[in-house]
N, C-alpha and C. Protein backbone atom coordinates (compact mmCIF):
# COMPACT_ATOMS: atom_id res chain seq x y z
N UNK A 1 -48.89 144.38 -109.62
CA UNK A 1 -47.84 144.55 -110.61
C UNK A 1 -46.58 143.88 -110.11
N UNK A 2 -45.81 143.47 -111.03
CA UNK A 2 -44.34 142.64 -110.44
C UNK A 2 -43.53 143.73 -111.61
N UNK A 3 -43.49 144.37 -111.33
CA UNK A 3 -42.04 145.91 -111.44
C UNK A 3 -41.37 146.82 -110.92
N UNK A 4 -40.13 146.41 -111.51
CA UNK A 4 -39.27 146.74 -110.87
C UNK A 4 -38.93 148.49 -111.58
N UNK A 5 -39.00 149.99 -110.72
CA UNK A 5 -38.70 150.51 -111.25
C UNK A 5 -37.63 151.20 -110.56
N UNK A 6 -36.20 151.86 -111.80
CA UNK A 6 -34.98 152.99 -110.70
C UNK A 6 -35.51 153.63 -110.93
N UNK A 7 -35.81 154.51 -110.24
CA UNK A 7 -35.86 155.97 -110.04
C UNK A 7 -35.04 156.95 -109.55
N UNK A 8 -34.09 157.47 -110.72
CA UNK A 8 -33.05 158.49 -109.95
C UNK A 8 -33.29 160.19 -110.65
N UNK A 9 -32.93 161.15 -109.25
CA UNK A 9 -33.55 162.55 -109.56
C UNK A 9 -32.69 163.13 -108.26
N UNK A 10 -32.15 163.90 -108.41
CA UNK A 10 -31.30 164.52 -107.49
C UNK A 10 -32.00 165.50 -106.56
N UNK A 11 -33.22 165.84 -107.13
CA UNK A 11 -33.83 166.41 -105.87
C UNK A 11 -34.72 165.33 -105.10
N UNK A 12 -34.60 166.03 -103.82
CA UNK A 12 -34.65 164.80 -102.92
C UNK A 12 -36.44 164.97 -102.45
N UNK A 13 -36.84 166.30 -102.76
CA UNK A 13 -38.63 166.42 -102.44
C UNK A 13 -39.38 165.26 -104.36
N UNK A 14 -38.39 165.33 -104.67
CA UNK A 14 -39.16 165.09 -106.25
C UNK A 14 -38.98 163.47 -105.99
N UNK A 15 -38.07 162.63 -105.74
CA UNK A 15 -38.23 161.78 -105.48
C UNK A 15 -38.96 160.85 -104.88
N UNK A 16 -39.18 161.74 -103.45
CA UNK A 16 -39.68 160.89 -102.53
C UNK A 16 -40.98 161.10 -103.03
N UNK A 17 -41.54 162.14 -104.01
CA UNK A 17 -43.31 161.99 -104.06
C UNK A 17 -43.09 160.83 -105.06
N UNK A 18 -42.14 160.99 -105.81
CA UNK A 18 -42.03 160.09 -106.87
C UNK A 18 -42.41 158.55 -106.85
N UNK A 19 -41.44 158.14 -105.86
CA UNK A 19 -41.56 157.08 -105.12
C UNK A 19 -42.79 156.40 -104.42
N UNK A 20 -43.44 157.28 -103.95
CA UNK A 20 -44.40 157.27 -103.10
C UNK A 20 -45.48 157.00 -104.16
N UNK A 21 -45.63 157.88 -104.99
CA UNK A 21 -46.78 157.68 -105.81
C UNK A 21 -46.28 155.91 -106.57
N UNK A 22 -45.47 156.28 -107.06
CA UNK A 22 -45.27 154.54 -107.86
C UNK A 22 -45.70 153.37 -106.88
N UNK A 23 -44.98 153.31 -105.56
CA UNK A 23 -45.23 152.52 -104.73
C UNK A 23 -46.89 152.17 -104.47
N UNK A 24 -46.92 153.44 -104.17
CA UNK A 24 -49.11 152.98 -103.75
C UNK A 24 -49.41 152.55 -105.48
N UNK A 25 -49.27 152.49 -106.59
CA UNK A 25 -49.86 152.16 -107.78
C UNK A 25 -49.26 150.78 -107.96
N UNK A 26 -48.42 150.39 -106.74
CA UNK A 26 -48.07 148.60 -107.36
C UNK A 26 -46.75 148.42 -107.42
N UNK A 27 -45.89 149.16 -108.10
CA UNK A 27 -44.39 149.24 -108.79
C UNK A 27 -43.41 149.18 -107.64
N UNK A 28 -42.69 147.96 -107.37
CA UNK A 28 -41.73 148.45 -106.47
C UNK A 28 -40.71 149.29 -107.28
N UNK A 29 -39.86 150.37 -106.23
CA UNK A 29 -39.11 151.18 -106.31
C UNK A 29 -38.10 151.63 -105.88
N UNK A 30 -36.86 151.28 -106.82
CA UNK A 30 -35.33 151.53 -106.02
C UNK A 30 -35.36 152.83 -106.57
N UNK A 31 -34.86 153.64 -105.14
CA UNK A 31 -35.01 155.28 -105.67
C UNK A 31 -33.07 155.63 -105.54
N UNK A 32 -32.66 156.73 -106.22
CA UNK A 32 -31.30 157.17 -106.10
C UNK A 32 -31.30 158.62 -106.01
N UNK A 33 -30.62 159.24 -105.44
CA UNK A 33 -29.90 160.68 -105.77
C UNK A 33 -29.19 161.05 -107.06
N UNK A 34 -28.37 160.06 -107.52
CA UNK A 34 -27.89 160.45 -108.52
C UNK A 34 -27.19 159.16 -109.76
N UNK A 35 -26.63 159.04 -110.66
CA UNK A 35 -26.21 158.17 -111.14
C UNK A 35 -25.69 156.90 -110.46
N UNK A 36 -24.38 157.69 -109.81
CA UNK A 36 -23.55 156.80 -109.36
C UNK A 36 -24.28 156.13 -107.49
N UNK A 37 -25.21 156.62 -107.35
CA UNK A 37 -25.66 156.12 -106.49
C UNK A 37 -26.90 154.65 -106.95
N UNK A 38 -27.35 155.02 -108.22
CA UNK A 38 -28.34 153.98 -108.47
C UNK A 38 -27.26 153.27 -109.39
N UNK A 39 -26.28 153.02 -109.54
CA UNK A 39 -25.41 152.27 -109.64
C UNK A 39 -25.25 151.37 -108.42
N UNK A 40 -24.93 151.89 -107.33
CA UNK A 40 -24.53 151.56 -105.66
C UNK A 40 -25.64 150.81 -105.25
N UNK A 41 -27.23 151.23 -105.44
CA UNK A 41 -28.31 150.37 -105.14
C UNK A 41 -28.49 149.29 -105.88
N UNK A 42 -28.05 149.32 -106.60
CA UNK A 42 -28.62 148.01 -107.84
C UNK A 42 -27.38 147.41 -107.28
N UNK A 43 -26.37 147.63 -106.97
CA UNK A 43 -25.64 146.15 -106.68
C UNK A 43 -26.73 145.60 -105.31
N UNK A 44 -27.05 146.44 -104.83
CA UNK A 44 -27.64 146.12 -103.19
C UNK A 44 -29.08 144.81 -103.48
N UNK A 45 -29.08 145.23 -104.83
CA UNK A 45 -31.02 144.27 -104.93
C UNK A 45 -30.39 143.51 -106.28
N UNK A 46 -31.39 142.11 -106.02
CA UNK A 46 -31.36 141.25 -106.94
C UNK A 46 -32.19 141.03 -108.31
N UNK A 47 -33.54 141.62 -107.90
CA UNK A 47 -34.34 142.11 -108.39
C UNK A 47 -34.44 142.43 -110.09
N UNK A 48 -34.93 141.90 -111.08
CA UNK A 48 -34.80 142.23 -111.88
C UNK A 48 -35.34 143.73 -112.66
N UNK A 49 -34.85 144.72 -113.02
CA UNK A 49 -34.76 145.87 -113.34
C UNK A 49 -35.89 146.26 -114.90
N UNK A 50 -37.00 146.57 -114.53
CA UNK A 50 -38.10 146.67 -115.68
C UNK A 50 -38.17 148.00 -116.37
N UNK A 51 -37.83 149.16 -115.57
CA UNK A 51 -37.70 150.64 -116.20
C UNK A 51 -36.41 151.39 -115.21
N UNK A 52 -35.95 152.29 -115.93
CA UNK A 52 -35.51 153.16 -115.36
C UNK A 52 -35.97 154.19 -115.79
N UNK A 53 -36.54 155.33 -114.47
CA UNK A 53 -37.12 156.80 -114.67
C UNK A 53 -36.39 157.48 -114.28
N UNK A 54 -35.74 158.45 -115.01
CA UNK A 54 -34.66 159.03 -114.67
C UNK A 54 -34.67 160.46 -115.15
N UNK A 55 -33.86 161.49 -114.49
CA UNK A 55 -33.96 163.40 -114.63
C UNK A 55 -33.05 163.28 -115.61
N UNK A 56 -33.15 164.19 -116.92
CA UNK A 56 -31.84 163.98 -118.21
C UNK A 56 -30.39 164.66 -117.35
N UNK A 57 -31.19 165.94 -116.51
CA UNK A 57 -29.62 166.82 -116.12
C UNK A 57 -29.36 166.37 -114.56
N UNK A 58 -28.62 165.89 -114.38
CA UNK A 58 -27.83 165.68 -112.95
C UNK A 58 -26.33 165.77 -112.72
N UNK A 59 -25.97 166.11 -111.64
CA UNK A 59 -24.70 166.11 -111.55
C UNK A 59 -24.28 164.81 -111.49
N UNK A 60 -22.60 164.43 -111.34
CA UNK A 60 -21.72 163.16 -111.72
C UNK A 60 -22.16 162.46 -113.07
N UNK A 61 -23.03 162.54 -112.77
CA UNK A 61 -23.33 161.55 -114.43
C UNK A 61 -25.05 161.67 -114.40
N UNK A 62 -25.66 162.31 -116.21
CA UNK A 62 -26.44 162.49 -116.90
C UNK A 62 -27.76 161.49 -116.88
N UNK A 63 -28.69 161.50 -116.83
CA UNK A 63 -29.50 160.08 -117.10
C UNK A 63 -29.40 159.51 -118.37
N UNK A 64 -28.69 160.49 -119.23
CA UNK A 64 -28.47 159.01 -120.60
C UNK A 64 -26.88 158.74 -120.68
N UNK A 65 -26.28 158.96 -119.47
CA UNK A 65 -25.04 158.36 -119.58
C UNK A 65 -25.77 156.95 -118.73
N UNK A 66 -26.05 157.43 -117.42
CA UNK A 66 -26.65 156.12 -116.69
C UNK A 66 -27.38 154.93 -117.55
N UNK A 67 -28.61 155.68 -118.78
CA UNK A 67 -29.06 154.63 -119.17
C UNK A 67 -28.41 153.75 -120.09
N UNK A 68 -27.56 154.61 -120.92
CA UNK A 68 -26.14 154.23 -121.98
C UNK A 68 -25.36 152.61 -120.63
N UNK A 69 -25.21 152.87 -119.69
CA UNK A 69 -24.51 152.17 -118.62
C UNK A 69 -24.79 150.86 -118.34
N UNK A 70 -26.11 151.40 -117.89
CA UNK A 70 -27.27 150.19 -117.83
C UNK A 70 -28.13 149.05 -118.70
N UNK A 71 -27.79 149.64 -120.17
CA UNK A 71 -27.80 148.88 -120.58
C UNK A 71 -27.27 147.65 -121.21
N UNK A 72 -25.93 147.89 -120.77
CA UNK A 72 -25.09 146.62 -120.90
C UNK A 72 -25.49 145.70 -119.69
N UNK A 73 -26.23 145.84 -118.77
CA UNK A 73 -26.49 145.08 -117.62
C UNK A 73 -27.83 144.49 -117.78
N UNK A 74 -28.92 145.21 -118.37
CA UNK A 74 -30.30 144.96 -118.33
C UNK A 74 -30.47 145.37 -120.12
N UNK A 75 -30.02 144.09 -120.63
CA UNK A 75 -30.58 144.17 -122.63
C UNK A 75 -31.38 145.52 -122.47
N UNK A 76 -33.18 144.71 -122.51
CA UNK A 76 -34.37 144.91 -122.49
C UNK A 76 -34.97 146.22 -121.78
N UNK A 77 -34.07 146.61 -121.14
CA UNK A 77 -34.44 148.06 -119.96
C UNK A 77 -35.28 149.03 -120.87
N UNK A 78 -36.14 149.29 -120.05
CA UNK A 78 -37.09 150.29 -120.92
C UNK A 78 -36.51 151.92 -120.11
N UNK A 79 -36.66 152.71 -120.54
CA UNK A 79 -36.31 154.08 -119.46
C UNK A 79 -37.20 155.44 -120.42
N UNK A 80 -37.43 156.28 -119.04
CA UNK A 80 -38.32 157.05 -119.40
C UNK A 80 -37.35 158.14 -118.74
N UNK A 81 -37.53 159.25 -119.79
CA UNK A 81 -36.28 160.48 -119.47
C UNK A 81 -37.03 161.69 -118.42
N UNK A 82 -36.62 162.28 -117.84
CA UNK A 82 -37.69 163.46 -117.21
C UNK A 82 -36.81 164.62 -117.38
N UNK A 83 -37.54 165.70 -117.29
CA UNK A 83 -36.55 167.34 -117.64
C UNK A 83 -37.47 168.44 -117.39
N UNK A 84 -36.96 169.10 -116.66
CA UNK A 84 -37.68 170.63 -116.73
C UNK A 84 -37.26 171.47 -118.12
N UNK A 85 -36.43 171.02 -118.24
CA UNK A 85 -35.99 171.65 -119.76
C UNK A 85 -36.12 171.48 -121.27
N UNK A 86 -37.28 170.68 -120.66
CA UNK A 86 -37.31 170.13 -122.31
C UNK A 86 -36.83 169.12 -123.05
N UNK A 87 -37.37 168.79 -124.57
CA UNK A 87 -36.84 167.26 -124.90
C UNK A 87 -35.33 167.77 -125.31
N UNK A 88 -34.90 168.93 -125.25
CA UNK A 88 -33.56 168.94 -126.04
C UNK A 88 -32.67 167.91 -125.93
N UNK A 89 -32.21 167.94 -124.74
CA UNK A 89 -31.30 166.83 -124.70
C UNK A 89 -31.39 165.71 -125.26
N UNK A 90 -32.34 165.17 -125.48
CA UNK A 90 -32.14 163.51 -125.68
C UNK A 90 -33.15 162.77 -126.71
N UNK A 91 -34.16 163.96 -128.13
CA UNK A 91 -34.65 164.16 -129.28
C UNK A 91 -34.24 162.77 -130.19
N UNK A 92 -32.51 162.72 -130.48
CA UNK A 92 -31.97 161.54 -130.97
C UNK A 92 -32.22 160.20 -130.40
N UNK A 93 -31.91 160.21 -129.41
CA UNK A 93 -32.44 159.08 -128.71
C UNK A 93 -33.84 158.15 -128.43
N UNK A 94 -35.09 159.58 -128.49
CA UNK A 94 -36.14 159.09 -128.49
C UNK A 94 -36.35 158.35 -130.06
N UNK A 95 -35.77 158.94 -131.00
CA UNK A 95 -36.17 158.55 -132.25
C UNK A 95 -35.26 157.19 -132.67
N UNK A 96 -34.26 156.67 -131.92
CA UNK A 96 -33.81 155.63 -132.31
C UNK A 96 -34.24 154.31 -131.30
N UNK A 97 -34.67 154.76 -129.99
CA UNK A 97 -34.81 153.81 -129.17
C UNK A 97 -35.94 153.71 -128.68
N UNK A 98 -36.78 152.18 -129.34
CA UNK A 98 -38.26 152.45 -128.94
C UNK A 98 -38.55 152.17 -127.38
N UNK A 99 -37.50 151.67 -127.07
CA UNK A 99 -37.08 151.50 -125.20
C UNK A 99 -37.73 152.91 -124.65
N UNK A 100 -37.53 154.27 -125.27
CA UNK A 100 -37.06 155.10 -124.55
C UNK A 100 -38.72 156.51 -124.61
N UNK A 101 -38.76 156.60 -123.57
CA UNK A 101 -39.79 158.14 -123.66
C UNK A 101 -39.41 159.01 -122.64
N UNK A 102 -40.20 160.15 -123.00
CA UNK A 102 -40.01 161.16 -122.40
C UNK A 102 -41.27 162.22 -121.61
N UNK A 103 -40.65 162.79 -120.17
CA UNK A 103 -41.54 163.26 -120.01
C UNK A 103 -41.43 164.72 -118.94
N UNK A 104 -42.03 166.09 -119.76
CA UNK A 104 -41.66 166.86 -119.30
C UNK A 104 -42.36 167.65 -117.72
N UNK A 105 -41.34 168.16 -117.56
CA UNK A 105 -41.43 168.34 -115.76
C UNK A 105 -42.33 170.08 -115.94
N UNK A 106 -42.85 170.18 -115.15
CA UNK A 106 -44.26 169.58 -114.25
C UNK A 106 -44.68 168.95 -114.69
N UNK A 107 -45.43 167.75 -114.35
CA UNK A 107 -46.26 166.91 -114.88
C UNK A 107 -47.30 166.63 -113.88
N UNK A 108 -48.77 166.10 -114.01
CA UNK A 108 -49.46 165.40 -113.16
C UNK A 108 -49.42 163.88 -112.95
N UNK A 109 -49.63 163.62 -112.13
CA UNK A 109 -49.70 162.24 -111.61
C UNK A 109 -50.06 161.00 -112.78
N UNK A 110 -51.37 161.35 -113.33
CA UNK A 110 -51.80 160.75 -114.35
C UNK A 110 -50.78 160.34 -115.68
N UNK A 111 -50.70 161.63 -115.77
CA UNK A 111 -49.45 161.68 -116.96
C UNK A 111 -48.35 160.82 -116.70
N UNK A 112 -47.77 160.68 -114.85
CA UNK A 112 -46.91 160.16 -114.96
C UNK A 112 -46.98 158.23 -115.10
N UNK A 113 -48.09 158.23 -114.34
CA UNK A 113 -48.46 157.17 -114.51
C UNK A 113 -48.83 156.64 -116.05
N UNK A 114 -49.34 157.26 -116.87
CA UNK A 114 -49.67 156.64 -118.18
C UNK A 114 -48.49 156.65 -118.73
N UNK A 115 -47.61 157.40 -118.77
CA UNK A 115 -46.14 157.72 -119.68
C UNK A 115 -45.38 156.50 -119.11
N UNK A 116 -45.61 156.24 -117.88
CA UNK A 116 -44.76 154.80 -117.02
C UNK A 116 -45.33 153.92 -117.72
N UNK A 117 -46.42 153.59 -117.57
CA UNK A 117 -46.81 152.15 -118.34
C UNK A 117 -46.99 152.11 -119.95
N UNK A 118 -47.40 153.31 -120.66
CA UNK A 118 -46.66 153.07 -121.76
C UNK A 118 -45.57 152.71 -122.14
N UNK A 119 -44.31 153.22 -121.75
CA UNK A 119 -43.33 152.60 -122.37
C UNK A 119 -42.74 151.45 -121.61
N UNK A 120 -43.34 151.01 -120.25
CA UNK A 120 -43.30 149.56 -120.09
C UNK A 120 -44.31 148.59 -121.08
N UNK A 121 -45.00 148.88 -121.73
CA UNK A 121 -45.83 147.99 -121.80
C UNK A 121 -45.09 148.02 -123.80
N UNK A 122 -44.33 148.94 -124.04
CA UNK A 122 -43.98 148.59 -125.41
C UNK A 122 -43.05 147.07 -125.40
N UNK A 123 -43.08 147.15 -127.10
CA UNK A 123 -42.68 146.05 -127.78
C UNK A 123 -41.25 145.82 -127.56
């Protein structure tokens, strides 16, 4: 695979499986703590930016403020939302932006993996 995925999630055990799993399936992976940190990495890589997977609730800044952010930088960015809480937050969004899915926390591996390449692989 040649993808590029952010991955930001403020817990730091959820990440690193996160990471880990994407990595062994192919996907390279810039991982963050929080918004303003995968802000801070992406200046660091040149890399062109294929998804962002991102937690909806975090502190400093939200994953759809980040993706709202990001997409003035990356048109085309596809992003996939994650939440223990449910689609509440971000319902509007899925329905206007075919960029955008969602996927709720716990999840298995599989799931995460198919929910990743689905909405990379949309139109």
């Amino acid at each position: 695979m040649d993808e590029t995925i952010l991955l930001v999630d403020d817990s730091t055990e959820m990440s690193e499986l996160l990471k880990h799993i994407l990595a062994e399936t192919g996907y390279r992976v810039i991982a963050a703590r929080n918004g303003e940190h995968a802000l801070e990495e992406l200046a660091r890589h040149s890399a062109p930016l294929d998804l962002l997977l991102t937690d909806v609730n975090m502190p400093v800044m939200s994953g759809t403020e980040l993706y709202d952010r990001l997409r003035d930088w990356y048109p085309g960015l596809r992003v996939l939302f994650m939440s223990g809480y449910g689609a509440e937050p971000i319902p509007k969004r899925l329905d206007v932006d075919s960029r955008a899915g969602f996927l709720a926390k716990p999840f298995a591996v599989p799931e995460l993996l198919a929910a990743v390449r689905s909405v990379l692989d949309r139109d």
